[in-house]
N, C-alpha and C. Protein backbone atom coordinates (compact mmCIF):
# COMPACT_ATOMS: atom_id res chain seq x y z
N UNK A 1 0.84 -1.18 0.00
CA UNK A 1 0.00 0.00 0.00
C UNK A 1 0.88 1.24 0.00
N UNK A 2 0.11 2.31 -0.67
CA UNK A 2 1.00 3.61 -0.43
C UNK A 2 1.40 4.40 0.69
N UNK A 3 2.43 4.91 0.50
CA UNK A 3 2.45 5.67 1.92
C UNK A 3 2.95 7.33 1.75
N UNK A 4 2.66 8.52 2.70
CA UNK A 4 2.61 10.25 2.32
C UNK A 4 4.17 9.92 1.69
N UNK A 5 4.89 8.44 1.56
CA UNK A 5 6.29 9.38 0.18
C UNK A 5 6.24 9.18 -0.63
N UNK A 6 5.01 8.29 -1.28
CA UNK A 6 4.83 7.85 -2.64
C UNK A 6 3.87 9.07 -2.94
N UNK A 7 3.15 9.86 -2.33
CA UNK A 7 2.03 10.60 -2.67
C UNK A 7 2.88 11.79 -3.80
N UNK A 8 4.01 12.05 -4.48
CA UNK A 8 4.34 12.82 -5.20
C UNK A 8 4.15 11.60 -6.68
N UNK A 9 4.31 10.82 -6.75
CA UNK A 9 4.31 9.47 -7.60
C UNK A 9 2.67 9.11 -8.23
N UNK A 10 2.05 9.56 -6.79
CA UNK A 10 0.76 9.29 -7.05
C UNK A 10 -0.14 10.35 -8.27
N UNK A 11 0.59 11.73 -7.84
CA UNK A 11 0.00 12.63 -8.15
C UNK A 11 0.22 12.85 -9.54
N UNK A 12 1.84 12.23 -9.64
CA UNK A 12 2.31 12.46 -11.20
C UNK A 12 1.09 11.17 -12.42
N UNK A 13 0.79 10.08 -11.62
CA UNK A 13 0.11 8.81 -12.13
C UNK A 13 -0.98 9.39 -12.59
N UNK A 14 -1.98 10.38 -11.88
CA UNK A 14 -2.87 10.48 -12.28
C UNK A 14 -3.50 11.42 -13.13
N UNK A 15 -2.12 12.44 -12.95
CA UNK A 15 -1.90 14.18 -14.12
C UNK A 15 -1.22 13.29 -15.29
N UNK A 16 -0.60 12.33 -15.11
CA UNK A 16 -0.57 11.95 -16.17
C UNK A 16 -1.70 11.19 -17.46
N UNK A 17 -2.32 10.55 -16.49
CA UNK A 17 -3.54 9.85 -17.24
C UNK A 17 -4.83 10.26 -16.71
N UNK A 18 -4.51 11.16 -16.74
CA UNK A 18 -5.98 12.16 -16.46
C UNK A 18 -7.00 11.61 -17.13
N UNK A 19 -6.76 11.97 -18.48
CA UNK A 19 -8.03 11.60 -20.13
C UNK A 19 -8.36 10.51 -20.24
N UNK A 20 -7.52 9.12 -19.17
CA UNK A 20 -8.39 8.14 -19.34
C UNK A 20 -9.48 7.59 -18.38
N UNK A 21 -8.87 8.26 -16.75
CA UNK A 21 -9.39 7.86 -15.70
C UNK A 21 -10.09 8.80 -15.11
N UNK A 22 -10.52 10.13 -15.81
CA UNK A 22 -11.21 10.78 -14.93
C UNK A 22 -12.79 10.95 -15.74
N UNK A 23 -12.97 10.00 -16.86
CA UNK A 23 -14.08 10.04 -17.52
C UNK A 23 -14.85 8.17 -16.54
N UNK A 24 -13.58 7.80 -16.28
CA UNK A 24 -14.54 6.25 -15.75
C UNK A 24 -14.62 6.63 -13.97
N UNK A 25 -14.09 7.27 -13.57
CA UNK A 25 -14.04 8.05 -11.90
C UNK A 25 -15.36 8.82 -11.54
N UNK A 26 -15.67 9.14 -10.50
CA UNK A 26 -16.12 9.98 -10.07
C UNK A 26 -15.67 11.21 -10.04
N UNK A 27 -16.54 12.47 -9.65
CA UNK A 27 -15.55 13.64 -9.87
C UNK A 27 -14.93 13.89 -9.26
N UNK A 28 -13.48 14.16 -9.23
CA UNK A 28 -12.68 14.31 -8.54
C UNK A 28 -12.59 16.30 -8.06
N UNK A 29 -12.41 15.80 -6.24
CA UNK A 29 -12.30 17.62 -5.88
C UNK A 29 -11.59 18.22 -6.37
N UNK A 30 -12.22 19.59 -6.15
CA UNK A 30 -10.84 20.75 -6.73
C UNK A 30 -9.13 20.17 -6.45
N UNK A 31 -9.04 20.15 -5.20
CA UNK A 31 -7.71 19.92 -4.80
C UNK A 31 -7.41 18.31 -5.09
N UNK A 32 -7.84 18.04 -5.67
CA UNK A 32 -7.18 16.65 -6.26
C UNK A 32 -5.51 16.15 -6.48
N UNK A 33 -4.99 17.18 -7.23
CA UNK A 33 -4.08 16.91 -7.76
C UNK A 33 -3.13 17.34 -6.48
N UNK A 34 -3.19 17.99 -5.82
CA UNK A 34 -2.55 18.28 -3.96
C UNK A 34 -1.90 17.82 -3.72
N UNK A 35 -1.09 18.07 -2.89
CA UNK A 35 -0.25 17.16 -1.68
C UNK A 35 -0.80 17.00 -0.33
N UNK A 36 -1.48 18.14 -0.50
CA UNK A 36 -2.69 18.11 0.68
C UNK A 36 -3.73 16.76 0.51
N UNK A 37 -4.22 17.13 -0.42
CA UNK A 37 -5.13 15.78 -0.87
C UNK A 37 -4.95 14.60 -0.23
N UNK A 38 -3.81 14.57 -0.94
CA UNK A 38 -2.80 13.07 -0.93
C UNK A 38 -2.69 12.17 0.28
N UNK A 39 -2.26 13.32 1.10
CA UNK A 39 -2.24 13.13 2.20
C UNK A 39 -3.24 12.98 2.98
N UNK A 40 -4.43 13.21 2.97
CA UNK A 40 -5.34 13.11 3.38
C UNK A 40 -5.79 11.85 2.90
N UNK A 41 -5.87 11.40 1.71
CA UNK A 41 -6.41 10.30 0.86
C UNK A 41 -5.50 9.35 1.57
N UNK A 42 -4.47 9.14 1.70
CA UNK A 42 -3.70 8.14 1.82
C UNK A 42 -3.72 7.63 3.72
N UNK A 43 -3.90 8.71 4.18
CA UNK A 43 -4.45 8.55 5.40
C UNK A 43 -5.66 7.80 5.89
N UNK A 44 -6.19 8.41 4.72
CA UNK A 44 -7.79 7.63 4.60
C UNK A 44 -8.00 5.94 4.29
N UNK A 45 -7.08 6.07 3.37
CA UNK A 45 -6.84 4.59 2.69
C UNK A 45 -6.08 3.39 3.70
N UNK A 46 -5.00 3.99 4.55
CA UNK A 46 -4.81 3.05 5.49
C UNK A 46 -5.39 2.48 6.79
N UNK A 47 -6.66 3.35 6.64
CA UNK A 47 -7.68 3.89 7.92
C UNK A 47 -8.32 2.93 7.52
N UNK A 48 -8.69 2.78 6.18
CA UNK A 48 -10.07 1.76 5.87
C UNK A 48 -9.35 0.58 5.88
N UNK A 49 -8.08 0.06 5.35
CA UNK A 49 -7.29 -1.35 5.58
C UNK A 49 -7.49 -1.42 6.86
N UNK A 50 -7.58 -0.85 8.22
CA UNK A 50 -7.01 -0.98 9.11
C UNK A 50 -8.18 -1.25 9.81
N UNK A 51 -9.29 -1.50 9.53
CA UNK A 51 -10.61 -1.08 9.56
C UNK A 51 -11.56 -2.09 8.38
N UNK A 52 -10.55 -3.10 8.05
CA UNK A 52 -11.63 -3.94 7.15
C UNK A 52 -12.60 -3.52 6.18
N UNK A 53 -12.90 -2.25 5.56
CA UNK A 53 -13.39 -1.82 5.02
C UNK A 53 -13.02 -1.41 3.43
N UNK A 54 -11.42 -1.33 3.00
CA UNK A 54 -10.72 -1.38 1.62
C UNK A 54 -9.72 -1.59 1.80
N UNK A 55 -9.24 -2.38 0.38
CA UNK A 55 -7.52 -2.61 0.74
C UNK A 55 -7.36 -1.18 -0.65
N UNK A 56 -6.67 -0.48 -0.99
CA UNK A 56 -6.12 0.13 -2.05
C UNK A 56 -4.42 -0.03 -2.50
N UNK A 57 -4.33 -0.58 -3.56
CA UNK A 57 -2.36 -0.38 -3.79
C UNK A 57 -2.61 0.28 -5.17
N UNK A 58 -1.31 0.56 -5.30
CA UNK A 58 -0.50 1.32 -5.90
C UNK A 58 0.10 0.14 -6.70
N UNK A 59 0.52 0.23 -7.94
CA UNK A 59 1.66 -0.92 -8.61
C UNK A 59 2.48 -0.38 -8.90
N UNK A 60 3.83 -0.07 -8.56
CA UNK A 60 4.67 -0.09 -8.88
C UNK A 60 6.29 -0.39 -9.88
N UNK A 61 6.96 0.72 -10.42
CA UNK A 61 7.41 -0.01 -11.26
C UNK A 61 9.11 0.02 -10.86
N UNK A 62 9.16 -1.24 -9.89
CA UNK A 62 10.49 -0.70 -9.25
C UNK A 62 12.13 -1.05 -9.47
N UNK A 63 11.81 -1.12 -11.12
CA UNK A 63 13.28 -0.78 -12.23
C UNK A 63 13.87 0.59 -11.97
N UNK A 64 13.35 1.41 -11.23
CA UNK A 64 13.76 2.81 -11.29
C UNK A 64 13.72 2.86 -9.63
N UNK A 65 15.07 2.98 -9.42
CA UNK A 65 15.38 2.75 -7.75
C UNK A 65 14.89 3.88 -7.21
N UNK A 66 15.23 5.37 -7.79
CA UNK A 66 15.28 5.97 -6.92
C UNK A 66 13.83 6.83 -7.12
N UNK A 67 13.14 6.61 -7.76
CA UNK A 67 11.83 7.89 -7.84
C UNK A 67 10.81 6.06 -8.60
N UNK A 68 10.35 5.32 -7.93
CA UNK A 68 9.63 4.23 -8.64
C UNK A 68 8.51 5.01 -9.37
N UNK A 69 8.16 5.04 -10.77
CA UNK A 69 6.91 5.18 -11.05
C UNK A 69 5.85 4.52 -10.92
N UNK A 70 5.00 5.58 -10.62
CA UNK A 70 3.45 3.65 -10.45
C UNK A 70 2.68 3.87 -12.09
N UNK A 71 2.48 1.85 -12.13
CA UNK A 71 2.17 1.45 -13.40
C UNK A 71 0.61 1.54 -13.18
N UNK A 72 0.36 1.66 -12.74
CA UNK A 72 -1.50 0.95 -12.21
C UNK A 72 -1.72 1.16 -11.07
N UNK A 73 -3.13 0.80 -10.76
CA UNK A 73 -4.14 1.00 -9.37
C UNK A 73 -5.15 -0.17 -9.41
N UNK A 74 -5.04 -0.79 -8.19
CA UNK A 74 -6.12 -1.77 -7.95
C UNK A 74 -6.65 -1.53 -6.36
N UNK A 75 -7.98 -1.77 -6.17
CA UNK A 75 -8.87 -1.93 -5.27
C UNK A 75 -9.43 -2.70 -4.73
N UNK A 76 -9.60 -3.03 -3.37
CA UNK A 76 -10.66 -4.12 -2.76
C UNK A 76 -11.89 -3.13 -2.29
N UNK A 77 -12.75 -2.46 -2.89
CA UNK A 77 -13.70 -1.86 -1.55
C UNK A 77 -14.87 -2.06 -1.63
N UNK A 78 -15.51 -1.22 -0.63
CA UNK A 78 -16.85 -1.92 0.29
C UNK A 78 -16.95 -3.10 0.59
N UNK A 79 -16.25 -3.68 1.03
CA UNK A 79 -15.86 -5.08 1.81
C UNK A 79 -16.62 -4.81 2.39
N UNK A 80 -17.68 -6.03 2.59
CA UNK A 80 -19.09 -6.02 3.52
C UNK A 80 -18.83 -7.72 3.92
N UNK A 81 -19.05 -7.61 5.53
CA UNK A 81 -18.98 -9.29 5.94
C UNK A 81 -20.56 -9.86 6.41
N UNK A 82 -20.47 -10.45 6.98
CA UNK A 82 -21.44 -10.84 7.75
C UNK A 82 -21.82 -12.17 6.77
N UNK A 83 -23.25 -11.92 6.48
CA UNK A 83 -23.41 -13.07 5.63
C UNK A 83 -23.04 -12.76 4.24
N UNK A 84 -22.65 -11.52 4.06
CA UNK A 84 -22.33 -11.40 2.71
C UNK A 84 -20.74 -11.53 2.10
N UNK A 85 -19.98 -11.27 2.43
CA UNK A 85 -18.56 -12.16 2.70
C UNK A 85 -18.16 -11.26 1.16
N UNK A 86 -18.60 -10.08 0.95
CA UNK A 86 -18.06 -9.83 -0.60
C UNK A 86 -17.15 -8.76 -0.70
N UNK A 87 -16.57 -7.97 -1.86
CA UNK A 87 -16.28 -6.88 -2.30
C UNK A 87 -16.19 -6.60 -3.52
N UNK A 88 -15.68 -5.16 -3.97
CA UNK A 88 -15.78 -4.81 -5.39
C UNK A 88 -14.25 -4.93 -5.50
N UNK A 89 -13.89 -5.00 -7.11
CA UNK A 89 -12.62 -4.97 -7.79
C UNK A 89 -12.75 -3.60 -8.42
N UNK A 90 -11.71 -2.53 -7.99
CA UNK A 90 -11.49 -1.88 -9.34
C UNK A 90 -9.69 -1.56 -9.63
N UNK A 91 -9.36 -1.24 -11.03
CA UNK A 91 -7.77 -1.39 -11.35
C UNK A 91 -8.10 -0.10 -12.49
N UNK A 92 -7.15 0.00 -12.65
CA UNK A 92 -6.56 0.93 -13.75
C UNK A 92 -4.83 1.09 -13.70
N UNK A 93 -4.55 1.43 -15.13
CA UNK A 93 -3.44 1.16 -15.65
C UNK A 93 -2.55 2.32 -16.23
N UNK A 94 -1.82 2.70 -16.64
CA UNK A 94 -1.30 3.48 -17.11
C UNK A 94 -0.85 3.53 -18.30
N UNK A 95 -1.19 4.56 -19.52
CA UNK A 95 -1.11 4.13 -20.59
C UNK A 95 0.19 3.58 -21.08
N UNK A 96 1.33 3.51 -20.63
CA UNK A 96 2.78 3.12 -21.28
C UNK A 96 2.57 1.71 -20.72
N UNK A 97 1.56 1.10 -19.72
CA UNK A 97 1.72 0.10 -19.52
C UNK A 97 0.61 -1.19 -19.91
N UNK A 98 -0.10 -0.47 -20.72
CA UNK A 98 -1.23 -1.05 -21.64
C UNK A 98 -1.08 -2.12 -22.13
N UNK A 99 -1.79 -3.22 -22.49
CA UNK A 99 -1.61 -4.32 -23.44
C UNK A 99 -0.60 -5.02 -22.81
N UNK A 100 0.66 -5.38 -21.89
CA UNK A 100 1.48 -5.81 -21.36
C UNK A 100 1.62 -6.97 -20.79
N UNK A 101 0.16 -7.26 -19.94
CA UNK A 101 0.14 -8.09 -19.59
C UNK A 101 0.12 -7.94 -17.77
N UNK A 102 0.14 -6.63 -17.56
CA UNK A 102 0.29 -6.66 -16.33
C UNK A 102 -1.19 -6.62 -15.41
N UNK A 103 -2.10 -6.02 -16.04
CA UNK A 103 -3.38 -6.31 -15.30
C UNK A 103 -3.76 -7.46 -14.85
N UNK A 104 -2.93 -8.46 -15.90
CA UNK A 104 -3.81 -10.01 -15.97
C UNK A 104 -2.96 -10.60 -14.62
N UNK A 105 -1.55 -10.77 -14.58
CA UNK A 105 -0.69 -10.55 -13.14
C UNK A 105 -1.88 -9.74 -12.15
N UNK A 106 -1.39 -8.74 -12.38
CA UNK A 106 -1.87 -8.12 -10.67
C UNK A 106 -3.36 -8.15 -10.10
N UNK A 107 -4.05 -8.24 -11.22
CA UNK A 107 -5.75 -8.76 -10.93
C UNK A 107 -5.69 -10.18 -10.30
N UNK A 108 -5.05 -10.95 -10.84
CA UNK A 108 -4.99 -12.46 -10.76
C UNK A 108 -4.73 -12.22 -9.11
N UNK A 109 -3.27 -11.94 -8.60
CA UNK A 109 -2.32 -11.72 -7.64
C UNK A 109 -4.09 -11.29 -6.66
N UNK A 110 -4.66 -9.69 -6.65
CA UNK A 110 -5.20 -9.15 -5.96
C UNK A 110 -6.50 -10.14 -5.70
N UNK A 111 -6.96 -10.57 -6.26
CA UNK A 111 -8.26 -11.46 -6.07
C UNK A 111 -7.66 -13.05 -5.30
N UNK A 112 -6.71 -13.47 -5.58
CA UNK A 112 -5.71 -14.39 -4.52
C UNK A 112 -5.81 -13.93 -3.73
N UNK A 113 -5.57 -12.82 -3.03
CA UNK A 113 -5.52 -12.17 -2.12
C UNK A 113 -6.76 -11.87 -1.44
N UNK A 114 -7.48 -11.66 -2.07
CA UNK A 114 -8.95 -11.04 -1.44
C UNK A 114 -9.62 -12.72 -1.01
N UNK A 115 -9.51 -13.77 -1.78
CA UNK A 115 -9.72 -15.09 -1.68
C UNK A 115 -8.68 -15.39 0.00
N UNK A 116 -7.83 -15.57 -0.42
CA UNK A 116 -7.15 -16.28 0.95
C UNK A 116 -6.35 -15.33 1.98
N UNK A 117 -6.41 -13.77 1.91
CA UNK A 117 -5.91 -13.65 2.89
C UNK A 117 -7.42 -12.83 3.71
N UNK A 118 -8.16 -12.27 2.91
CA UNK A 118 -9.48 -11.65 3.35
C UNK A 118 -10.73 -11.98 3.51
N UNK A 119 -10.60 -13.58 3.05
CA UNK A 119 -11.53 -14.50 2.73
C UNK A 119 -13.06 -14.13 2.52
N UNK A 120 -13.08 -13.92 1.24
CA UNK A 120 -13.91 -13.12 1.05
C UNK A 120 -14.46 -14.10 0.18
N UNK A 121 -16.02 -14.18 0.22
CA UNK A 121 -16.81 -15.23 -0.93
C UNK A 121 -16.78 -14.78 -2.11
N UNK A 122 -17.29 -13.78 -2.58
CA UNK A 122 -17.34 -13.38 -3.85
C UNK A 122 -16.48 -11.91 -4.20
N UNK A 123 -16.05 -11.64 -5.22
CA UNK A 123 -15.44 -10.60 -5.64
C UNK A 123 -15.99 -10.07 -7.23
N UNK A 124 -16.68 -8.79 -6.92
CA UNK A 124 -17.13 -8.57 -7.93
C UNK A 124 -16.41 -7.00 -8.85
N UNK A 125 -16.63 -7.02 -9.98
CA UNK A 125 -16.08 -6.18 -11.01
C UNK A 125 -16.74 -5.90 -11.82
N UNK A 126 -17.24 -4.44 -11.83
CA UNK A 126 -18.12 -3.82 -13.13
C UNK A 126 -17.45 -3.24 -13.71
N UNK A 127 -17.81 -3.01 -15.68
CA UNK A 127 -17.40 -2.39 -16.58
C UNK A 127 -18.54 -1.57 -17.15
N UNK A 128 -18.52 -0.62 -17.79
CA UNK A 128 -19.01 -0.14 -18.82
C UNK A 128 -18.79 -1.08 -20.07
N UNK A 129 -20.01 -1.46 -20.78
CA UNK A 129 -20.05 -2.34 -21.64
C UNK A 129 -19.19 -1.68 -23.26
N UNK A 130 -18.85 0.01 -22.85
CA UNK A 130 -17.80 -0.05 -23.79
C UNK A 130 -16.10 -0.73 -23.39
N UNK A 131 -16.11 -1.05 -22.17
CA UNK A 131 -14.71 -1.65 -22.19
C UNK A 131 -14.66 -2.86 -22.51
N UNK A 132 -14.20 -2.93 -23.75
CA UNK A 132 -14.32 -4.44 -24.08
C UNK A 132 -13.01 -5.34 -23.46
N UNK A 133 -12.19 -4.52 -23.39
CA UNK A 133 -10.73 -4.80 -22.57
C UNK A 133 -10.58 -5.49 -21.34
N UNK A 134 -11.65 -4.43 -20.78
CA UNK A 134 -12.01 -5.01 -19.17
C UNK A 134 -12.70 -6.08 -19.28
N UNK A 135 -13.46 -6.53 -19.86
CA UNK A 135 -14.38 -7.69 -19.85
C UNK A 135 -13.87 -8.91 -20.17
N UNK A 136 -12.72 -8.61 -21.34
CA UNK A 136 -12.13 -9.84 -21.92
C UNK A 136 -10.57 -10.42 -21.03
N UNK A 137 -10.55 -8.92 -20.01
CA UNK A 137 -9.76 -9.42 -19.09
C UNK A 137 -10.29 -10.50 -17.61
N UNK A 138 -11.91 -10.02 -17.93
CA UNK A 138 -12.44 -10.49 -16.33
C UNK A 138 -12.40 -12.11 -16.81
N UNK A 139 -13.22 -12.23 -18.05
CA UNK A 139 -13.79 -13.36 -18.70
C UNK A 139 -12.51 -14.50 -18.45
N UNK A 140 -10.86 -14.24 -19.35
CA UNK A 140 -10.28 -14.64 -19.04
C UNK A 140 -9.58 -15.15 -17.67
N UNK A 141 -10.19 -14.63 -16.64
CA UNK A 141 -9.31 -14.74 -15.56
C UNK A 141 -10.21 -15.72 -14.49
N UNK A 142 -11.74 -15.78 -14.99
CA UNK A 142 -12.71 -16.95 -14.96
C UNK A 142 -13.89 -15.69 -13.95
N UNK A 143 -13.84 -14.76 -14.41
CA UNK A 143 -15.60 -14.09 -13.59
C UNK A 143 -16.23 -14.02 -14.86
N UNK A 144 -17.41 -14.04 -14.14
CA UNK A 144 -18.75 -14.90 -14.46
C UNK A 144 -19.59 -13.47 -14.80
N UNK A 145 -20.16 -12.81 -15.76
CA UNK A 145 -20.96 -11.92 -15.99
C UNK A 145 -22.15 -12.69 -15.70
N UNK A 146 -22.68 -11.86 -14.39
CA UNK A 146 -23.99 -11.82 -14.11
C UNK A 146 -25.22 -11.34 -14.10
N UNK A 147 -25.21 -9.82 -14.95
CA UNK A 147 -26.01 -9.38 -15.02
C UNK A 147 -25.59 -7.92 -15.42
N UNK A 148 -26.61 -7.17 -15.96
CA UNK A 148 -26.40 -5.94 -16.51
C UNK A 148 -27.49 -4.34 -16.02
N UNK A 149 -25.81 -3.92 -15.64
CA UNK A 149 -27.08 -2.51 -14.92
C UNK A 149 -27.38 -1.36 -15.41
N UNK A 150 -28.22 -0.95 -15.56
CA UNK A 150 -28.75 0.59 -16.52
C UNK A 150 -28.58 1.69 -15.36
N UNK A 151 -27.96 2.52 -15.80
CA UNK A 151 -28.08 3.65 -15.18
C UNK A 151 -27.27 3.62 -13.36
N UNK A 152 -25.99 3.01 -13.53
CA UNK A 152 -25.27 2.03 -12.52
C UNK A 152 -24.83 3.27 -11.68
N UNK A 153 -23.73 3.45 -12.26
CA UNK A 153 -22.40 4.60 -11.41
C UNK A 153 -22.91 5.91 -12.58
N UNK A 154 -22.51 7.19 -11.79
CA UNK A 154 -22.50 8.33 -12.49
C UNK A 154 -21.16 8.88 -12.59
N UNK A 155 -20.65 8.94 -13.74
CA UNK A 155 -19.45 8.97 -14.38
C UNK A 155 -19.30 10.14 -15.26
N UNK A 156 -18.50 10.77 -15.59
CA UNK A 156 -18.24 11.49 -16.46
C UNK A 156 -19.68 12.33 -16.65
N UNK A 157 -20.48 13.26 -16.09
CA UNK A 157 -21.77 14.02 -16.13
C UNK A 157 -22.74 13.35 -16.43
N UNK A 158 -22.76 11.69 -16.22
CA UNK A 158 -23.97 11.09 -16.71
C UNK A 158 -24.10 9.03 -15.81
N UNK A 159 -25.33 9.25 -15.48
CA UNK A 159 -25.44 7.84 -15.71
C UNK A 159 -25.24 6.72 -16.65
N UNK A 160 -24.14 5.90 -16.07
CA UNK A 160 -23.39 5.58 -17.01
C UNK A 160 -24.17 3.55 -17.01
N UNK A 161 -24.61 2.64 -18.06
CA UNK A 161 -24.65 1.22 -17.69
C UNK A 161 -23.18 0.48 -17.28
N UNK A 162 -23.22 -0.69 -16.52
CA UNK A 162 -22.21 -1.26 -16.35
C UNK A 162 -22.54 -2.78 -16.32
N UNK A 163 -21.18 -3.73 -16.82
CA UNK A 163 -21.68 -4.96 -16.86
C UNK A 163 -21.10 -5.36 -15.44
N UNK A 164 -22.09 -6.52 -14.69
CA UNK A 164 -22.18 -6.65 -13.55
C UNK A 164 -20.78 -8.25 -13.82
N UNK A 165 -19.89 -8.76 -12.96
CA UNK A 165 -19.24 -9.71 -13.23
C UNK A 165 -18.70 -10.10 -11.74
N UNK A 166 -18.50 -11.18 -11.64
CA UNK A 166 -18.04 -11.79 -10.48
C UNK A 166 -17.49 -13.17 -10.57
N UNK A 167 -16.78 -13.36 -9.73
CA UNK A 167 -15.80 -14.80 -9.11
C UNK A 167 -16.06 -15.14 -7.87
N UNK A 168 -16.24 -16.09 -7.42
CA UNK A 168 -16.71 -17.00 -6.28
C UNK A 168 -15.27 -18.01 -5.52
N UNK A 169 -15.14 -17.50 -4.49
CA UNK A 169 -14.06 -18.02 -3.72
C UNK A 169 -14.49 -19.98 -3.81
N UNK A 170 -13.84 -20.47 -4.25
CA UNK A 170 -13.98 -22.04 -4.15
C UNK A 170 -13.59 -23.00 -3.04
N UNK A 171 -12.86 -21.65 -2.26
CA UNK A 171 -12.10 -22.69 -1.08
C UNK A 171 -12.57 -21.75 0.56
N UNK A 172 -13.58 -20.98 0.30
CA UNK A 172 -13.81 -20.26 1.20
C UNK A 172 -14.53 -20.80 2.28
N UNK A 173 -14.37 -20.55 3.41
CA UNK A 173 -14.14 -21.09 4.68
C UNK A 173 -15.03 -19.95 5.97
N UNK A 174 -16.05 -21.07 6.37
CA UNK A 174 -16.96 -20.74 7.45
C UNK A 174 -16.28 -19.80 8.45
N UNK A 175 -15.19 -21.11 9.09
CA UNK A 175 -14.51 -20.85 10.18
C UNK A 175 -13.43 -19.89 10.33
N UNK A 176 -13.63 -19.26 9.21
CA UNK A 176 -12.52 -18.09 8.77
C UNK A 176 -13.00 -16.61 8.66
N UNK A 177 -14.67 -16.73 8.87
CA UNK A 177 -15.34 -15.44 9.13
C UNK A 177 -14.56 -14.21 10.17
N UNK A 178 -14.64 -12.96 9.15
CA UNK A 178 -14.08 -12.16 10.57
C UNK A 178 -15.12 -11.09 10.91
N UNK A 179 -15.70 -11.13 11.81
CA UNK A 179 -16.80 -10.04 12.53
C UNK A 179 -17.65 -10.92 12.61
């Protein structure tokens, strides 16, 4: 996970790929691009790990010792337990690191993770049915499109549809409930 010394790394990740991620995002505040922000966000983000409520990382690209750039972003959130044992997936990438192969790694890696260290039953991932990218990444990696929502997330000044998709923990465990 990130921490306030990556938050200059962070800020460059996302002024950099602004045009792709701030049309599938929510709106982001004025002070977004901050160090103030950052800091605040990242505060926030270890608050909710710490707190069972989201995991958030950063991917890293750490060929470059001394200033790592980050390649991507992946998410565990609204982790809800009880009888519902679930959460959402979301990732994004960076355009120099497109097509690579690295989503299919670190999605794979993060849902392992959400499976056996958070034990979580299901893990779910929506797209906009224009990402055909995202879909043919979920499909491949074995989630299950379940259904389709109209008028889902509000994105970019509009209600946006999204395809509903999910994976089912196979080895998930009663006695491993936490709360």
């Amino acid at each position: 996970m990130a921490t306030r010394n990556d938050r200059d790394n962070i800020i460059s990740y996302y002024m950099n790929n602004r045009d792709r991620i701030a049309p599938v995002s929510p709106t982001w505040p004025e002070d977004f691009f901050t160090k103030k922000f950052w800091n605040r966000q990242i505060d926030r983000n270890l608050e909710e790990f710490y707190n069972d409520i989201s995991v958030r990382f950063f991917i890293f690209d750490r060929s470059k010792r001394k200033d790592p750039a980050i390649m991507g972003n992946i998410s565990l959130s609204g982790i809800l337990r009880g009888a519902a044992q679930f959460c959402y997936l979301g990732y994004g990438v960076d355009r120099d690191w497109e097509g690579q192969g690295l989503m299919t790694e670190t999605v794979s890696a993060v849902v392992q993770y959400a499976f056996d260290e958070l034990n979580m039953h299901r893990v779910m991932a929506n797209y906009r049915p224009t990402n055909e990218r995202s879909g043919r990444l979920l499909h491949r990696l074995g989630f299950v499109v379940e259904g389709y929502a109209r008028d889902y997330l509000y994105l970019d000044g509009m209600w946006q549809d999204h395809i509903m998709a999910t994976m089912i923990n196979p080895k998930w465990k009663l006695s491993a409930w936490r709360r």
